[in-house]
Structure formats: C-alpha cells, structure tokens
N, C-alpha and C. Protein backbone atom coordinates (compact mmCIF):
# COMPACT_ATOMS: atom_id res chain seq x y z
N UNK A 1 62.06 180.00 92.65
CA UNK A 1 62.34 180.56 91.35
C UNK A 1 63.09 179.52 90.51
N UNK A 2 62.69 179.33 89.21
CA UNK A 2 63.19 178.20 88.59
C UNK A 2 64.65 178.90 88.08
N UNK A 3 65.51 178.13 87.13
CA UNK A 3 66.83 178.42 86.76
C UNK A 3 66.17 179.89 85.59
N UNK A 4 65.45 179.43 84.61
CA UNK A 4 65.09 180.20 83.81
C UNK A 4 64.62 181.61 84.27
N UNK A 5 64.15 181.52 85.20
CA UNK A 5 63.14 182.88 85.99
C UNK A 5 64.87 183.66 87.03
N UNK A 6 65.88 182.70 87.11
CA UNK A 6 66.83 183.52 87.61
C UNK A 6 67.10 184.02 86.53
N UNK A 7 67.75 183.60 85.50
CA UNK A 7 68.30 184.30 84.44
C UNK A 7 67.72 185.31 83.84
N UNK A 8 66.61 185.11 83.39
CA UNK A 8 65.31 186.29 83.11
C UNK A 8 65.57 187.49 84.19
N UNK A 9 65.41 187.78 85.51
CA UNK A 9 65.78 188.21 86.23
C UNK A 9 66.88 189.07 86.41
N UNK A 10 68.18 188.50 85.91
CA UNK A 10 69.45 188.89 85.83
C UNK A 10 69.73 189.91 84.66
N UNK A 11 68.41 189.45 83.53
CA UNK A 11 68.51 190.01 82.18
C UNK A 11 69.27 189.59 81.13
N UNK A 12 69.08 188.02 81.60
CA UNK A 12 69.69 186.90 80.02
C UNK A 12 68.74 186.61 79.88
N UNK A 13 68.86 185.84 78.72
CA UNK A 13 68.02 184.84 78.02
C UNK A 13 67.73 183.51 78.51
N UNK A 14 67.42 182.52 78.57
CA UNK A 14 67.15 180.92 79.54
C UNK A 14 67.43 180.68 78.42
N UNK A 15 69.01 180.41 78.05
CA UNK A 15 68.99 179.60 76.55
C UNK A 15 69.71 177.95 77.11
N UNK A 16 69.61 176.91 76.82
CA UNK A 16 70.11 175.84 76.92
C UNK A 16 71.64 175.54 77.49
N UNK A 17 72.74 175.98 76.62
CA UNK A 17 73.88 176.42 77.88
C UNK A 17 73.99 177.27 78.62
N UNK A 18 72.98 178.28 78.93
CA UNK A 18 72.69 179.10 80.38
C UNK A 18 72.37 177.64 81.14
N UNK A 19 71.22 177.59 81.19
CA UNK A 19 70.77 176.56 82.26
C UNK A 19 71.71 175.72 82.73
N UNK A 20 71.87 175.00 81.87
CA UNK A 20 72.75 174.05 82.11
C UNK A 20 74.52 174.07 83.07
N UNK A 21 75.08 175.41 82.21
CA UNK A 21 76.17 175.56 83.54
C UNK A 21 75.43 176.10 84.66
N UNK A 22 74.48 177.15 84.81
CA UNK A 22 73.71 177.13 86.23
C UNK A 22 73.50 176.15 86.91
N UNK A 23 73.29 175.25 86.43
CA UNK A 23 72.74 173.73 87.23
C UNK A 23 74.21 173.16 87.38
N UNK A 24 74.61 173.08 86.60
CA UNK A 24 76.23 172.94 87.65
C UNK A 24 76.88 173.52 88.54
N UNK A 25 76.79 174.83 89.07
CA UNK A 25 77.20 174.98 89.93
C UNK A 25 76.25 175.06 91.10
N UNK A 26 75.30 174.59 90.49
CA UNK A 26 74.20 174.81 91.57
C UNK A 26 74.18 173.25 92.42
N UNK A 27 74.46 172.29 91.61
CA UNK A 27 74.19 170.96 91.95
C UNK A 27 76.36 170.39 92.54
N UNK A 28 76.95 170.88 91.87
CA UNK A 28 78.20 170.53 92.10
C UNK A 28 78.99 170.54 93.54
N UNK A 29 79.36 170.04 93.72
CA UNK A 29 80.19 169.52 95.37
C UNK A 29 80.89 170.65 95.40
N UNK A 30 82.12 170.82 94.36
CA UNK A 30 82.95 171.62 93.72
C UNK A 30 82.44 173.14 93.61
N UNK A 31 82.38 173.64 94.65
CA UNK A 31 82.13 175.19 94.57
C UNK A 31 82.64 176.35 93.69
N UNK A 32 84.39 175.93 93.47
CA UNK A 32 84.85 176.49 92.84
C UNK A 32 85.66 176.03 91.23
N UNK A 33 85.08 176.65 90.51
CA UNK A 33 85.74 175.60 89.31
C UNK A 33 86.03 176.85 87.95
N UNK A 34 86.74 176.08 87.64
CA UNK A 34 87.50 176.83 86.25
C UNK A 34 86.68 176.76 85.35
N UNK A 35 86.57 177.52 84.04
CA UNK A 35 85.81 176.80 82.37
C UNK A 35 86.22 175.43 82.41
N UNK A 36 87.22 175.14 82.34
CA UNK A 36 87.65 173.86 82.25
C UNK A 36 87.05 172.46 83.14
N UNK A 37 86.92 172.73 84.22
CA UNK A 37 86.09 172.47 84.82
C UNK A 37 84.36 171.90 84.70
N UNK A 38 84.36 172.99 84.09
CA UNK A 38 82.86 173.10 84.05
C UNK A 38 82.74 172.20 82.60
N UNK A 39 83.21 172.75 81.13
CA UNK A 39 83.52 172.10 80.18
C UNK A 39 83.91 170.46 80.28
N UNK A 40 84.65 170.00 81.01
CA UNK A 40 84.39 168.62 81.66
C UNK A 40 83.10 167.77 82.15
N UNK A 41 82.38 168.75 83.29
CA UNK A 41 81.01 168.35 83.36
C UNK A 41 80.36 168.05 82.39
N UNK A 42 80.35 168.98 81.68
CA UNK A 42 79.08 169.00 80.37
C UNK A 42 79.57 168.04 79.60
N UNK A 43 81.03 167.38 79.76
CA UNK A 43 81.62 166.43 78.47
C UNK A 43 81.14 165.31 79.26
N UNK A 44 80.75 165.00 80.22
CA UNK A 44 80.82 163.68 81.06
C UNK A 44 79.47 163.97 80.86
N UNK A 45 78.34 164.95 81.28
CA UNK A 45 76.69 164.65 80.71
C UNK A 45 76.07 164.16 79.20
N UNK A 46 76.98 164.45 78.31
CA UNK A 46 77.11 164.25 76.97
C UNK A 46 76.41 165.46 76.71
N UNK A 47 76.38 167.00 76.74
CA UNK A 47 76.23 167.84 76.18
C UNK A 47 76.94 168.41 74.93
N UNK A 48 76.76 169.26 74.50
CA UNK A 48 77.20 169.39 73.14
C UNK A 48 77.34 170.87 73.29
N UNK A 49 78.19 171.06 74.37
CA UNK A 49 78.29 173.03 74.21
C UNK A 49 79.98 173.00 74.24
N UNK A 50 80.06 173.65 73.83
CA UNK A 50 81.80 174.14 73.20
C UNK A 50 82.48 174.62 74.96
N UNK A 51 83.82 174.63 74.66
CA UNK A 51 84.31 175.83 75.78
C UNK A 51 84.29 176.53 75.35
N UNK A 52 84.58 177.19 73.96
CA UNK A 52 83.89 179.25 74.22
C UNK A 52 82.53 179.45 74.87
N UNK A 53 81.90 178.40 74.63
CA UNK A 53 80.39 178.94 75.13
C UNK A 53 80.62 179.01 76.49
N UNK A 54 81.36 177.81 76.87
CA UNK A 54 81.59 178.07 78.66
C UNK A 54 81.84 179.27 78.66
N UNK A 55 83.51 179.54 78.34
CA UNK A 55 84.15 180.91 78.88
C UNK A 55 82.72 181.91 78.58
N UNK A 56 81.79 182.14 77.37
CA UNK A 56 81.44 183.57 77.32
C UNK A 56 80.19 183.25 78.17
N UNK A 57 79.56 182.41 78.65
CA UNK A 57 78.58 182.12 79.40
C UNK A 57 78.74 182.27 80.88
N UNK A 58 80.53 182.04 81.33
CA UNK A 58 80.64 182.48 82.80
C UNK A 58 81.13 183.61 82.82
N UNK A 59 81.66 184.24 81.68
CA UNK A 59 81.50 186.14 81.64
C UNK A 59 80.23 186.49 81.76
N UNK A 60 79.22 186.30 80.89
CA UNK A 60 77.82 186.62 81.06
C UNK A 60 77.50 187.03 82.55
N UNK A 61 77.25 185.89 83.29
CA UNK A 61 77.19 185.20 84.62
C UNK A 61 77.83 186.15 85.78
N UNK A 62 79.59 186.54 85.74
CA UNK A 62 79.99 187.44 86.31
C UNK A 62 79.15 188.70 86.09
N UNK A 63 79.36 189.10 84.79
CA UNK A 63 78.55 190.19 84.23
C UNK A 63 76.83 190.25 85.30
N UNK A 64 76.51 189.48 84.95
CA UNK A 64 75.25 189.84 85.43
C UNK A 64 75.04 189.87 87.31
N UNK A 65 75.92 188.98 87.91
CA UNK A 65 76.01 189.19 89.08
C UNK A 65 75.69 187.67 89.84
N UNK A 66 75.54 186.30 88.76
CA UNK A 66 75.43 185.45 89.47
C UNK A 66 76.26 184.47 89.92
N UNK A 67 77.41 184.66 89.23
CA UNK A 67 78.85 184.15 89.99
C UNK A 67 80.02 185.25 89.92
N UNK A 68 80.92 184.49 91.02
CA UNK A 68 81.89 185.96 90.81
C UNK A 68 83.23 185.00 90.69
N UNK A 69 84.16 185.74 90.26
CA UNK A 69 85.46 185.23 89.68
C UNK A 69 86.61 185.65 90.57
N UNK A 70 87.32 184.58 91.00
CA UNK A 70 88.12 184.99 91.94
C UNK A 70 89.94 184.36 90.84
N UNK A 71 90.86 185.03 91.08
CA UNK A 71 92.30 184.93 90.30
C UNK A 71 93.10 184.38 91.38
N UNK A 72 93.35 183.30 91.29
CA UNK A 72 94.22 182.62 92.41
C UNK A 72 95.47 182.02 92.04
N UNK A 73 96.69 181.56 92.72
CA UNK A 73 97.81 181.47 92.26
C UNK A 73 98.24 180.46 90.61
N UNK A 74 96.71 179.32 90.90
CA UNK A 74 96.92 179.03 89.23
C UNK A 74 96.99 179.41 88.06
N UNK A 75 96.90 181.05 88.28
CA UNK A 75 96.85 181.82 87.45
C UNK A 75 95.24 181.96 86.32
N UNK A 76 94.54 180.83 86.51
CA UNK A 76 93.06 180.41 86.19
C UNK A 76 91.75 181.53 86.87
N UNK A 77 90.84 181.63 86.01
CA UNK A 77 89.84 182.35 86.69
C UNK A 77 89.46 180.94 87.50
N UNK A 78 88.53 181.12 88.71
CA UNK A 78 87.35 180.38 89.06
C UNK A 78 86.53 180.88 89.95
N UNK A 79 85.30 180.54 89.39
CA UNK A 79 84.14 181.13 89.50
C UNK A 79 83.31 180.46 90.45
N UNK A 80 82.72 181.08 91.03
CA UNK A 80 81.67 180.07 91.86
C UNK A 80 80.16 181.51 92.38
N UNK A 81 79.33 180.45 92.87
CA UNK A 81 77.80 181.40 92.74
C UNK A 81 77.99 182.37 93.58
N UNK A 82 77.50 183.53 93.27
CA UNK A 82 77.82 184.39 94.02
C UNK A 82 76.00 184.37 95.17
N UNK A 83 76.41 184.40 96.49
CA UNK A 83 75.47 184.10 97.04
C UNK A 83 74.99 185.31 97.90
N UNK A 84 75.98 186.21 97.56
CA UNK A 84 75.86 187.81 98.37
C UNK A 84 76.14 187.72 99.93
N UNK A 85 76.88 186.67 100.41
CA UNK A 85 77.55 186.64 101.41
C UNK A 85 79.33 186.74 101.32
N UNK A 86 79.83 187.72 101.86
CA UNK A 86 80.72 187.86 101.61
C UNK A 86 81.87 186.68 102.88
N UNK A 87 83.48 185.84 102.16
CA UNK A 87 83.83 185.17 102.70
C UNK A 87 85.51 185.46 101.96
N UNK A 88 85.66 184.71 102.78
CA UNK A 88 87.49 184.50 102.09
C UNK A 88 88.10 182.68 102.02
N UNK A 89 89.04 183.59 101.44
CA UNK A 89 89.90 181.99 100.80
C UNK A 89 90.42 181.20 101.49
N UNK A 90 90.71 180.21 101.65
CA UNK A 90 91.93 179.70 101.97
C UNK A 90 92.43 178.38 100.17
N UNK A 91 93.76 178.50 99.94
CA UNK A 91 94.17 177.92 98.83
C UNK A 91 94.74 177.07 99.41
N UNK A 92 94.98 175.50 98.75
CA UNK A 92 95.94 174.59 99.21
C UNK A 92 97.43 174.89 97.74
N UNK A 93 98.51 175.16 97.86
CA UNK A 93 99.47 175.29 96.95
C UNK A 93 100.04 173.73 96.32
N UNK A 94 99.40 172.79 97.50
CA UNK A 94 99.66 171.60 96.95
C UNK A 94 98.82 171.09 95.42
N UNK A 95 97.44 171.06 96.13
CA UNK A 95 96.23 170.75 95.17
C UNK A 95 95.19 171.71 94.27
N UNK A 96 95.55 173.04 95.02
CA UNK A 96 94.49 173.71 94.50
C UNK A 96 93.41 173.96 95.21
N UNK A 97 92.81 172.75 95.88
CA UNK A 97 91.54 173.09 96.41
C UNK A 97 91.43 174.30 97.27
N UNK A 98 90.21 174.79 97.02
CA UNK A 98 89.87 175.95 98.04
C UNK A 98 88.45 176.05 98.96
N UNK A 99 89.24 176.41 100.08
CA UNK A 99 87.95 176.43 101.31
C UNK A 99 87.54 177.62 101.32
N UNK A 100 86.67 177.94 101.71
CA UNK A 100 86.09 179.03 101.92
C UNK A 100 85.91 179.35 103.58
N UNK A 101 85.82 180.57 104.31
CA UNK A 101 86.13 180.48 105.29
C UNK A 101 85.39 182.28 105.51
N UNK A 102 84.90 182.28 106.82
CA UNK A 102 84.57 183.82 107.17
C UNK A 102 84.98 183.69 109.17
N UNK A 103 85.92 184.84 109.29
CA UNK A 103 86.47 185.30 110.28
C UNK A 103 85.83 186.80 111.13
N UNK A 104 85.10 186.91 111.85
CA UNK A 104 84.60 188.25 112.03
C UNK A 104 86.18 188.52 112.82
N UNK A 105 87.00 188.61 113.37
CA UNK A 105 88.02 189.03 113.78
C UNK A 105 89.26 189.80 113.04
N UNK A 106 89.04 188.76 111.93
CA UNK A 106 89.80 189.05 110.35
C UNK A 106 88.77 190.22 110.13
N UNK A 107 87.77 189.82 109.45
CA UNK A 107 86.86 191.35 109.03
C UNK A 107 87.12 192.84 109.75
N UNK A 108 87.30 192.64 111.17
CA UNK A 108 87.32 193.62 112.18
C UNK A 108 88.39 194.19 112.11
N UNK A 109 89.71 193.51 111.82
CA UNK A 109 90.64 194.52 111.85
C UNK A 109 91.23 194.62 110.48
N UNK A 110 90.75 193.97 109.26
CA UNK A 110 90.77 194.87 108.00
C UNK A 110 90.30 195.91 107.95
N UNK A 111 89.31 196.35 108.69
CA UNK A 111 88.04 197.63 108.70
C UNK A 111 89.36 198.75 109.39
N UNK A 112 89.97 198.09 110.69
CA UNK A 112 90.39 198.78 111.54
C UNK A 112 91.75 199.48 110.73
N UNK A 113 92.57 198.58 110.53
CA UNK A 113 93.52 198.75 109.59
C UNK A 113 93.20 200.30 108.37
N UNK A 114 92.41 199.89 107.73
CA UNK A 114 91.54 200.87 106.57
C UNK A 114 91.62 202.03 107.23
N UNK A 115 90.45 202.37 108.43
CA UNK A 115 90.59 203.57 109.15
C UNK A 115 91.52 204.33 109.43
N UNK A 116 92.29 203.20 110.32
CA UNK A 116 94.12 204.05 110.52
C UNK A 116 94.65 204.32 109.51
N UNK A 117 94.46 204.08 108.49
CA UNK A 117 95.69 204.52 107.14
C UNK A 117 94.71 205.81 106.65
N UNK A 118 93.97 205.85 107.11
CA UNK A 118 92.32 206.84 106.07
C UNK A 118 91.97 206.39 105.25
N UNK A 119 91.51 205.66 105.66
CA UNK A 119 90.47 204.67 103.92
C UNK A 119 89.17 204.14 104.68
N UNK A 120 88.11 204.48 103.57
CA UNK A 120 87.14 203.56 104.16
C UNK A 120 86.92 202.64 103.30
N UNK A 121 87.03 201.40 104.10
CA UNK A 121 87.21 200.41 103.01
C UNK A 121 85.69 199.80 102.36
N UNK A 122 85.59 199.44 101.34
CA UNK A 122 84.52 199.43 100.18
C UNK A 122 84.15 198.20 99.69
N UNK A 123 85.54 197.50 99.89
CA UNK A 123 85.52 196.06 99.33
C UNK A 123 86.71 195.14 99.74
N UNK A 124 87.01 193.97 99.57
CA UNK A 124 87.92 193.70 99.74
C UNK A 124 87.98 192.00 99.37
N UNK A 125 89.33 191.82 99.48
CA UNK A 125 89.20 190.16 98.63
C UNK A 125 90.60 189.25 99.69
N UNK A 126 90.75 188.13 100.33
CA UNK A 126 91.64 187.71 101.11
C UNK A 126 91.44 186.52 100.82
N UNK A 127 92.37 185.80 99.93
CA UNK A 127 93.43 184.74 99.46
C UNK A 127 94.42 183.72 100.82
N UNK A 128 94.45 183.14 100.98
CA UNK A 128 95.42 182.62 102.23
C UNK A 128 96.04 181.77 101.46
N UNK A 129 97.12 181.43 101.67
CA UNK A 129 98.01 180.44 100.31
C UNK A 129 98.80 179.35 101.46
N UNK A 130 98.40 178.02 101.27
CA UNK A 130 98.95 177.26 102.30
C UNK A 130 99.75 175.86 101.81
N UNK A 131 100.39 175.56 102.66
CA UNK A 131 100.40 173.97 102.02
C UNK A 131 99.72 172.75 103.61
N UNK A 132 98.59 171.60 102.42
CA UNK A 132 97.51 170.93 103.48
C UNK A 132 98.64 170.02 104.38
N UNK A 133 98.09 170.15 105.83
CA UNK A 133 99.20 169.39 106.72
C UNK A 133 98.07 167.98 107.21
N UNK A 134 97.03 168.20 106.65
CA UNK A 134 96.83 166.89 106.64
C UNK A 134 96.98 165.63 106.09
N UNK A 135 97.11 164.21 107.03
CA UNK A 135 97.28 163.22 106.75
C UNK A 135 96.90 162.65 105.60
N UNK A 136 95.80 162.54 105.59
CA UNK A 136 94.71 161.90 104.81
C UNK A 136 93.86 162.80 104.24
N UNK A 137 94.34 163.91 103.37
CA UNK A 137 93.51 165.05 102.80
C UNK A 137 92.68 164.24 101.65
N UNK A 138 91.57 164.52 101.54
CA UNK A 138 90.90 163.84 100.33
C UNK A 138 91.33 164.83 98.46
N UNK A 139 91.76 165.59 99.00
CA UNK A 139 92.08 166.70 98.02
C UNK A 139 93.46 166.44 97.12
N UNK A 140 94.01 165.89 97.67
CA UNK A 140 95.63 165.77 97.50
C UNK A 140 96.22 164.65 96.87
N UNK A 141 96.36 165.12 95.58
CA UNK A 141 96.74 163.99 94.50
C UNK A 141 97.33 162.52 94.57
N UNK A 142 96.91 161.81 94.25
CA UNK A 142 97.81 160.67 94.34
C UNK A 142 98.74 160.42 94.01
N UNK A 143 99.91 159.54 94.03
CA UNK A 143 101.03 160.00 93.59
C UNK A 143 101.44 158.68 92.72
C-alpha cells in the first residue's frame, strides 16, 4: 500500500505535508519525535511546510489512528507510528531518549493487579523513568 492509499484509507486526503511527515516516521531511526522534531527534518530536506502544519498534521494522524502520542516527563507530546502492537516505555531523564520495550510478566500482573482491585483492565500506558548507566551511551549529550 503506497503512503497515499494509507491515508485515503484512514480518511485524509494524500496532500503533500501528509506524505511527507508519513515518510518520516516511516523512514526515521528516531521512532519517537516531537513536532519539533519532525519540523527539523523537513527544514534539513528543504521543505516548505510550517510547524502549525506539523502540529495539525500529527493531530490529524493521532486522530485518524496512525500514530499515537505518548506525554512524557518533557512535558512534549511525541508521537510515533502506531503499529497496533502494544509496548511500553522506558525514558532516559538524562537525554530523553526512549526505548521501547514489551514484558509479558509486566503485562501479566498489570492484568492481575486490575482483577484484584475489580477492574477489568481496557487499556493501559507504562512510562519507566531512569537515569542511562551506561558508559558509552550513544544517546547522551556531549558535554
């Protein structure tokens, strides 16, 4: 399915800054990234789309179901593709960067947890907030 035939799909339009942030997160190392972020890319391709268009183009995007927006201690949205596999966080408090990570053990006793209190749980979102103890993190600013 081409970029255009996703969006069509989703029930946007294939307009020129659609595509284009699609193809950034589609092509980007950087899984998770801010407007700002993304607005950078497009300044380094020499595009000519504004950041409002970012911001209302990765509302769109949430909106429609093809990235989802996660609120992490930078206080920043960031967004990344939503791939319909569900995973969790881990944050570095040093740098920012974030791993992504899935635990069936973790899963198992959030579920379990839920039950014992009486809840069936529906959804759920898990953040880990750390500081990197590695040596040689590639993530971790220079100083």
């Amino acid at each position: 399915m081409t970029n255009a035939d996703e969006l069509k799909s989703s029930g946007l339009k294939a307009t020129l800054p659609r595509i284009k942030i699609l193809e950034i997160f589609q092509r980007a190392a950087q899984r998770h990234m801010t407007a700002e972020d993304v607005f950078k890319v497009l300044l380094v391709d020499g595009s000519d789309i504004g950041l409002a268009t970012v911001y209302r183009v990765l509302m769109q995007f949430e909106q429609a179901g093809i990235l989802s927006r996660n609120h992490f201690e930078s206080g920043k949205s960031v967004f990344e593709l939503n791939e319909g596999q569900h995973h969790d966080h881990l944050v570095c408090l040093d740098c920012g960067h974030v791993e992504e990570f899935f635990d069936a053990q973790i899963e198992a006793r959030q579920r379990a947890v839920a039950i014992e209190r009486g809840f069936a749980l529906q959804e759920h979102s898990l953040a880990l907030y750390a500081h990197c103890t590695r040596k040689n993190c590639p993530h971790r600013p220079s100083k």
